[in-house]
Protein backbone atom coordinates (compact mmCIF):
# COMPACT_ATOMS: atom_id res chain seq x y z
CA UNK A 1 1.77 -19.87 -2.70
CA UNK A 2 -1.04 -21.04 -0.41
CA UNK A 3 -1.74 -19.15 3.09
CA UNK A 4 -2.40 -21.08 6.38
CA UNK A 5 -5.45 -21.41 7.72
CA UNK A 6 -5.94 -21.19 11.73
CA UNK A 7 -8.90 -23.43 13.18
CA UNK A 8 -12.12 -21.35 12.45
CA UNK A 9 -12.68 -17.97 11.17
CA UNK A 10 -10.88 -15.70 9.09
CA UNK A 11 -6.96 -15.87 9.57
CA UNK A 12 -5.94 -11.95 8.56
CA UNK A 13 -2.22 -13.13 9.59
CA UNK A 14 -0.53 -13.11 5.76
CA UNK A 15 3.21 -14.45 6.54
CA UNK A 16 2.67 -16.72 3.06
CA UNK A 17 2.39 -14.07 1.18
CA UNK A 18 5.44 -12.05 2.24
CA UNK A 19 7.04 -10.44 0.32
CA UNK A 20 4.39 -7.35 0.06
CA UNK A 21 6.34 -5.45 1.57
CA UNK A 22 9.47 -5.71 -0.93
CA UNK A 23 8.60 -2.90 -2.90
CA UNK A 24 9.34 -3.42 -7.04
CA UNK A 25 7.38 -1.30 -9.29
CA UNK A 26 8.70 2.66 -9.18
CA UNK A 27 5.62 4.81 -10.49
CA UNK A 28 5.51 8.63 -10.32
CA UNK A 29 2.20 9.96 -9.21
CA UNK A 30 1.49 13.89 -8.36
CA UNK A 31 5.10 14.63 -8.06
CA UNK A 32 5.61 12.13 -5.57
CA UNK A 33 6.85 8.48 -6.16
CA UNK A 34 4.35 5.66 -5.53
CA UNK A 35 5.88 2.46 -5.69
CA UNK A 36 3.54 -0.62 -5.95
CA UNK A 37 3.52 -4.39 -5.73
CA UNK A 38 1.58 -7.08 -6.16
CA UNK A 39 1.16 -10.98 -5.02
CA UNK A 40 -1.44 -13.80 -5.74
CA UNK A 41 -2.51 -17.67 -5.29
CA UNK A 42 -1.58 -19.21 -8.23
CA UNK A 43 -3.96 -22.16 -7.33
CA UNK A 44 -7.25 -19.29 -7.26
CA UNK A 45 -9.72 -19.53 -9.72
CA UNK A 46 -9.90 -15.31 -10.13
CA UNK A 47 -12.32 -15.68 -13.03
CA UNK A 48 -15.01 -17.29 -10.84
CA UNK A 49 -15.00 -14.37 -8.24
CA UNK A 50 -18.11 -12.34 -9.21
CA UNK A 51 -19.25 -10.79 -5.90
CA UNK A 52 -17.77 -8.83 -3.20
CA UNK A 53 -17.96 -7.61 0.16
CA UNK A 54 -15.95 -6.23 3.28
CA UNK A 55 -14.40 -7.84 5.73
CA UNK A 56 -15.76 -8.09 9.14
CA UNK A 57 -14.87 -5.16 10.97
CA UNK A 58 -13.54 -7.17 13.99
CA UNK A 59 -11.00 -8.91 12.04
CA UNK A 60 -10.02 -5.41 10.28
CA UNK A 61 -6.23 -4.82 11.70
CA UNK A 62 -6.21 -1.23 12.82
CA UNK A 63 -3.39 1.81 12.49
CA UNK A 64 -4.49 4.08 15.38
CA UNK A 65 -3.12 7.21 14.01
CA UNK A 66 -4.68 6.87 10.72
CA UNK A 67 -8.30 5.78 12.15
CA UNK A 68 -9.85 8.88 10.24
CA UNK A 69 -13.32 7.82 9.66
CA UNK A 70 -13.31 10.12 6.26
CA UNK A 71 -10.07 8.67 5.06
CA UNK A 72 -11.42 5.25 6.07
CA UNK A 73 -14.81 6.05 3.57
CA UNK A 74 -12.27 7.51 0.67
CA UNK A 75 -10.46 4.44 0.84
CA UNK A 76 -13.19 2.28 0.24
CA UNK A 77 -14.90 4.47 -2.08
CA UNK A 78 -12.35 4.41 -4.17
CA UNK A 79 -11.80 0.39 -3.84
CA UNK A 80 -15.38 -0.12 -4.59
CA UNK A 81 -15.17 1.93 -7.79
CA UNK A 82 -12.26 0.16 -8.98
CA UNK A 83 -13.75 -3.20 -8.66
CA UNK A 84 -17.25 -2.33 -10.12
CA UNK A 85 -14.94 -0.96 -12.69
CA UNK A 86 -13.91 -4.33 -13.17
CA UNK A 87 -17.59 -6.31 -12.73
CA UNK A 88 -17.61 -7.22 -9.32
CA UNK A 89 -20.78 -7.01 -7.55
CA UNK A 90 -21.13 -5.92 -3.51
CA UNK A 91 -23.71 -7.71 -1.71
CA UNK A 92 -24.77 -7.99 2.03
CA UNK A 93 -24.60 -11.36 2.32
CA UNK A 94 -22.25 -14.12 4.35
CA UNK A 95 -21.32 -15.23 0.91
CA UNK A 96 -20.34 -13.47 -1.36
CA UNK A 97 -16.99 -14.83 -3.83
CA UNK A 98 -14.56 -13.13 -2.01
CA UNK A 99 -13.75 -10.26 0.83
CA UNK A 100 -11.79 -7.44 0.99
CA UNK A 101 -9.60 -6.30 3.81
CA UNK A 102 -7.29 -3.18 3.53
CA UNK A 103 -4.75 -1.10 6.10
CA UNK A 104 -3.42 2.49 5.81
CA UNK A 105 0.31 2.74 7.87
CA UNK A 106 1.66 6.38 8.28
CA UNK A 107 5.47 6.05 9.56
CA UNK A 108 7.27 9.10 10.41
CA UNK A 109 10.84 9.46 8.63
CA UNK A 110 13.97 11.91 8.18
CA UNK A 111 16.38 12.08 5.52
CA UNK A 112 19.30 13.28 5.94
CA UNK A 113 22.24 14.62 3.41
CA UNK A 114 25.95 15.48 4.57
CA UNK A 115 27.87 17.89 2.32
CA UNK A 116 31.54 17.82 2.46
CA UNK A 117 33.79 20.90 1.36
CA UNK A 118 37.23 21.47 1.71
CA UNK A 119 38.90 24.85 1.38
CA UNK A 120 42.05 26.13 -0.50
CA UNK A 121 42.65 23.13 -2.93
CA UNK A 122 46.40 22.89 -4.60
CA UNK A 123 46.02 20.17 -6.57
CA UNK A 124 49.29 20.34 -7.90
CA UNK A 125 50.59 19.04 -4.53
CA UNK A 126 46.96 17.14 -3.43
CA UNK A 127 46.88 18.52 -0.33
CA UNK A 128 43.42 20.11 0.91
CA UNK A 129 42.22 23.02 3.28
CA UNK A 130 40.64 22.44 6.28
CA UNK A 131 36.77 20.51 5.52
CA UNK A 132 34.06 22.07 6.33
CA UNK A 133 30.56 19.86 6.35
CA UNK A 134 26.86 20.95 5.75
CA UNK A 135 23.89 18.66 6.93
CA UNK A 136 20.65 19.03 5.26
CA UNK A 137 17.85 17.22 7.40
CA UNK A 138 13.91 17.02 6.07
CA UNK A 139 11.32 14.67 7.83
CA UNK A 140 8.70 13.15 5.62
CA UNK A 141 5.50 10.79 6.28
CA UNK A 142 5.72 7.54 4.56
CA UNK A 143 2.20 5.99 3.66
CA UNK A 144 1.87 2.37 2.87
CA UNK A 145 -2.04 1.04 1.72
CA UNK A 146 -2.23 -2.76 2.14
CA UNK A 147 -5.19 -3.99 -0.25
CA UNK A 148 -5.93 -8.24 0.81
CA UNK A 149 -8.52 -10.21 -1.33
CA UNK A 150 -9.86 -13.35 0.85
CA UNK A 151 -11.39 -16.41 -0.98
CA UNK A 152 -14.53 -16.85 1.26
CA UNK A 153 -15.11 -20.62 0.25
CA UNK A 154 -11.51 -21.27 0.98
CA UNK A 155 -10.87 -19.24 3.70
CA UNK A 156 -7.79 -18.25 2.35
CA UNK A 157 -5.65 -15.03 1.24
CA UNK A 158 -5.82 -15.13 -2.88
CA UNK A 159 -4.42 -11.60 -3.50
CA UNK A 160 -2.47 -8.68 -1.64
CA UNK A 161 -1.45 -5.35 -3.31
CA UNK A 162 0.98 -2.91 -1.98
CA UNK A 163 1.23 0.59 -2.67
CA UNK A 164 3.87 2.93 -0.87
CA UNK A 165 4.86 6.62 -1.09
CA UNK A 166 5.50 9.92 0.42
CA UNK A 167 2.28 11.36 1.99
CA UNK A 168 1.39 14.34 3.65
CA UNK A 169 -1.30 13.93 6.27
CA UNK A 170 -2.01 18.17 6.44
CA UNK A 171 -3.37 17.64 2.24
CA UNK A 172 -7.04 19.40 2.01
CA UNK A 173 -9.91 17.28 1.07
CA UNK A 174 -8.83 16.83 -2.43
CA UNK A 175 -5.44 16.48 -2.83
CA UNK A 176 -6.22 13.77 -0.31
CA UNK A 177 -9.34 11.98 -2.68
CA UNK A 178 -6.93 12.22 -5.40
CA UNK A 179 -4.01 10.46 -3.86
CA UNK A 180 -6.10 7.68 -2.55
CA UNK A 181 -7.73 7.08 -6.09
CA UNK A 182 -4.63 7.03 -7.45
CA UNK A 183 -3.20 4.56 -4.93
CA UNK A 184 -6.23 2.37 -5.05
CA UNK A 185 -5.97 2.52 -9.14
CA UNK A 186 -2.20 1.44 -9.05
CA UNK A 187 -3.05 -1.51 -6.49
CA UNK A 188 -5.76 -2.73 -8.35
CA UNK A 189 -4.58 -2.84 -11.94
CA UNK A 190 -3.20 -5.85 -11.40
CA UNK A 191 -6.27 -7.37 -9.79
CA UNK A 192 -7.79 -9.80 -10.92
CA UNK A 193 -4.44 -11.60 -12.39
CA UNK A 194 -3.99 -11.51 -15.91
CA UNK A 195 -7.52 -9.76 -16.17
């Protein structure tokens, strides 16, 4: 699956590669479920990629609630050791093999559990008491990290990884670095393809 190319620059709109967002893979990580997925170009040459570097910043797409310049710097930290992990050079050049894009989405949500009881059973005749119900409400943070790999030759999306669990943004310095390694490590074991 090839992605479209607008006319000039880079084209950070990835409708080709779609179906990031359909969450497969269930992994557990710190008590809390992670789930990742993965996509590529079959038609890249991944074995010719050799050097790195960021995306321009004006084409970065932008969460405004998670624009935490320290979180920003953990993320990529932890990118960048994953893929020098993996041989990948950075250089600050206009050409390196490939550029990397990323995007951190917090979404607020609440779960909510309904517990049905019934009072004074005679099951010998099936009738049933009065019911009495019981709702259990908890809100949570979902956190979904978008990790995009752009062919700079072609243009073109090559790669996108998806990782997304329960977060919690009030997590001290830490816990924090250690979720976001963990993340960034789940994304990126599939990347390069078959590597």
């Amino acid at each position: 699956m090839r992605t479209r190319q607008g006319s000039g620059g880079w084209n950070p709109n990835l409708k080709t590669l779609a179906s990031a967002s359909a969450i497969s893979v269930a992994m557990a990580c710190a008590g809390i479920g992670i789930t990742v997925d993965h996509e590529a170009d079959p038609e890249a040459d991944f074995a010719a990629y050799d050097t790195y570097d960021w995306m321009p910043p004006e084409s970065l797409r932008v969460n405004i609630r998670t624009r935490d310049p320290m979180v920003e710097q953990r993320i990529r930290d932890a990118i960048e050791a994953q893929l020098r992990a993996k041989g990948l050079r950075k250089v600050d050049s206009d050409d390196p093999d490939i550029r990397i894009g990323y995007l951190l989405v917090l979404k607020d949500g609440v779960d909510s559990q309904t517990m049905y009881e019934r009072s004074d059973p005679d099951w010998r005749y099936r009738t049933y008491g009065p019911a009495t119900t019981t709702t259990r409400t908890t809100t949570f943070t979902m956190g979904t990290l978008v990790i995009d790999v752009f062919d700079v030759e072609k243009k073109a999306l090559v790669w996108r990884g998806v990782a997304e669990g329960q977060t919690r943004e009030d997590q001290d310095a830490e816990k924090q670095e250690e979720r976001i390694n963990e993340a960034v490590r789940m994304i990126l074991t599939e990347f390069p393809p078959g590597g």
